[in-house]
Protein backbone atom coordinates (compact mmCIF):
# COMPACT_ATOMS: atom_id res chain seq x y z
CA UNK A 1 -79.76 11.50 -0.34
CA UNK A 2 -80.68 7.91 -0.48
CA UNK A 3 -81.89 6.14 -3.78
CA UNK A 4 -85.86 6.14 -2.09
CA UNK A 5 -85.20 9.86 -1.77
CA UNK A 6 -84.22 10.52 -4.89
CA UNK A 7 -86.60 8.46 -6.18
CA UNK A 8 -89.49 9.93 -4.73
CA UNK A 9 -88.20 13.81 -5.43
CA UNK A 10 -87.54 13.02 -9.02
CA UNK A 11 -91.45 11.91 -8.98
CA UNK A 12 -92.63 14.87 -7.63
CA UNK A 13 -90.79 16.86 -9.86
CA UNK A 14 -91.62 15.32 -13.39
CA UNK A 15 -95.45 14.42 -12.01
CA UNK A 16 -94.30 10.39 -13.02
CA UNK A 17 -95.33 7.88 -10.34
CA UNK A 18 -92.70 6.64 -8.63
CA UNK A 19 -92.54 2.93 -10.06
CA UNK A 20 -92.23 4.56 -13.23
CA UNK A 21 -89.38 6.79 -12.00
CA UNK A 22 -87.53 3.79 -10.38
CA UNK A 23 -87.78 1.81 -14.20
CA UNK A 24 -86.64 4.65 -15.87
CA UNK A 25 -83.60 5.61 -13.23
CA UNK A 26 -82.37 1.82 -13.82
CA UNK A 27 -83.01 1.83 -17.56
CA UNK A 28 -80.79 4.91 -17.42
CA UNK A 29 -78.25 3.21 -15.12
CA UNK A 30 -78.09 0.15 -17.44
CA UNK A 31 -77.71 2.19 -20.66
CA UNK A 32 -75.03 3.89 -19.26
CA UNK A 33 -72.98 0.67 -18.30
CA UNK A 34 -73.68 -0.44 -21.93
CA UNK A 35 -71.78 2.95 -23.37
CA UNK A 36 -68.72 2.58 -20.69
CA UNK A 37 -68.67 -1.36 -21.57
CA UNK A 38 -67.68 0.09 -25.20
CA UNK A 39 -65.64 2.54 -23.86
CA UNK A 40 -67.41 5.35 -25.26
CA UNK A 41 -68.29 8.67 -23.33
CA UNK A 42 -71.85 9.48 -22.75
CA UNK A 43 -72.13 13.51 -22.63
CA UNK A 44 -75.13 14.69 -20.91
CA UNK A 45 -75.25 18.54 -21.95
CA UNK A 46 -75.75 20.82 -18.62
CA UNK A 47 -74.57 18.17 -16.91
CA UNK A 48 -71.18 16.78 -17.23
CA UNK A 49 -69.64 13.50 -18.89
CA UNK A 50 -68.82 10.42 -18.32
CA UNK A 51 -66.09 8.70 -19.13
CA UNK A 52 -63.73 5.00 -18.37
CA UNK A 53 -60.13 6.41 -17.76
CA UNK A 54 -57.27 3.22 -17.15
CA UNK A 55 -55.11 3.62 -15.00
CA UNK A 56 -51.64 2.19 -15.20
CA UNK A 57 -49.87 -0.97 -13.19
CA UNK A 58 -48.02 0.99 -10.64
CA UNK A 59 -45.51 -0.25 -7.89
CA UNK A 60 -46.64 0.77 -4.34
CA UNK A 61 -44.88 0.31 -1.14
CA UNK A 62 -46.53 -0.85 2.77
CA UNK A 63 -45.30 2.03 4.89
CA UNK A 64 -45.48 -0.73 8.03
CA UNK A 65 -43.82 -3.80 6.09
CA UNK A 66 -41.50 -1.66 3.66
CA UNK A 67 -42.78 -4.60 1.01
CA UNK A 68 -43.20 -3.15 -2.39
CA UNK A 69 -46.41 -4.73 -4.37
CA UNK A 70 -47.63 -4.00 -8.04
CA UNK A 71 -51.11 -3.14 -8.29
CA UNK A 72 -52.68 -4.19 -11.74
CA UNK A 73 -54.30 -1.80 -14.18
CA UNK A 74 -57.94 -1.07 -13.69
CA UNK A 75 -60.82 0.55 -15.39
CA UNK A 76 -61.83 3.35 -13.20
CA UNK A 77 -65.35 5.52 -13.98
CA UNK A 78 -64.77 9.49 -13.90
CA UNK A 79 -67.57 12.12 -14.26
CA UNK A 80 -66.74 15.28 -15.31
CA UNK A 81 -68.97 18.04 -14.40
CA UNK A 82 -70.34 20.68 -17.46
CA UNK A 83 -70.09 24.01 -16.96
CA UNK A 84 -73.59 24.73 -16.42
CA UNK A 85 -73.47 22.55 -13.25
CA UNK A 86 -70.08 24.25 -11.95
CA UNK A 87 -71.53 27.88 -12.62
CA UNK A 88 -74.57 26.46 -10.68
CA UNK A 89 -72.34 24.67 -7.75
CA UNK A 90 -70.28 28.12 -7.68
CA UNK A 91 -73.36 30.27 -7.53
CA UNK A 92 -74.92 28.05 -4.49
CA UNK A 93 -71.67 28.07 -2.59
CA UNK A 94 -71.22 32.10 -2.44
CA UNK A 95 -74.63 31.95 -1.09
CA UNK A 96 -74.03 29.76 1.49
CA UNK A 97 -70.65 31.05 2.52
């Protein structure tokens, strides 16, 4: 699903018009850059979190070259689903299986 479709099924289903869908999905999207700047975790009950995990300066190694390079730590965003939305992923895939 592309962001027009979501968009425009997010509309249909909360009765908003769609410019006032749009504003609201990016307000959303901006506040939760603003929480991960501070490194918080936003919790979205139902739904999941989300959360900034770092990730440590590791050595890797070219498999063609043999060269070893360290890769620098990095912020990395993780989402975590809630249980609600695994029981509900769950439930749809035993009815599609």
């Amino acid at each position: 699903m592309n962001n027009k479709e979501f968009i425009s099924r997010l509309a249909e289903k909360t009765n908003f018009n769609k410019n006032d869908v749009q504003e609201y999905v990016k307000d959303f999207a901006d506040f939760l850059g603003n929480v991960l700047e501070d490194n918080d975790t936003l919790t979205i009950p139902n739904f999941g979190n989300f959360e900034i995990k770092k990730k440590k300066e590791r050595i890797v190694v070219n498999p063609a070259t043999k060269q070893r390079m360290l890769v620098p730590p990095k912020l990395s965003l993780n989402f975590k689903p809630g249980l609600a939305l695994k029981e509900k992923l769950k439930y749809h895939d035993q009815n599609n299986a």
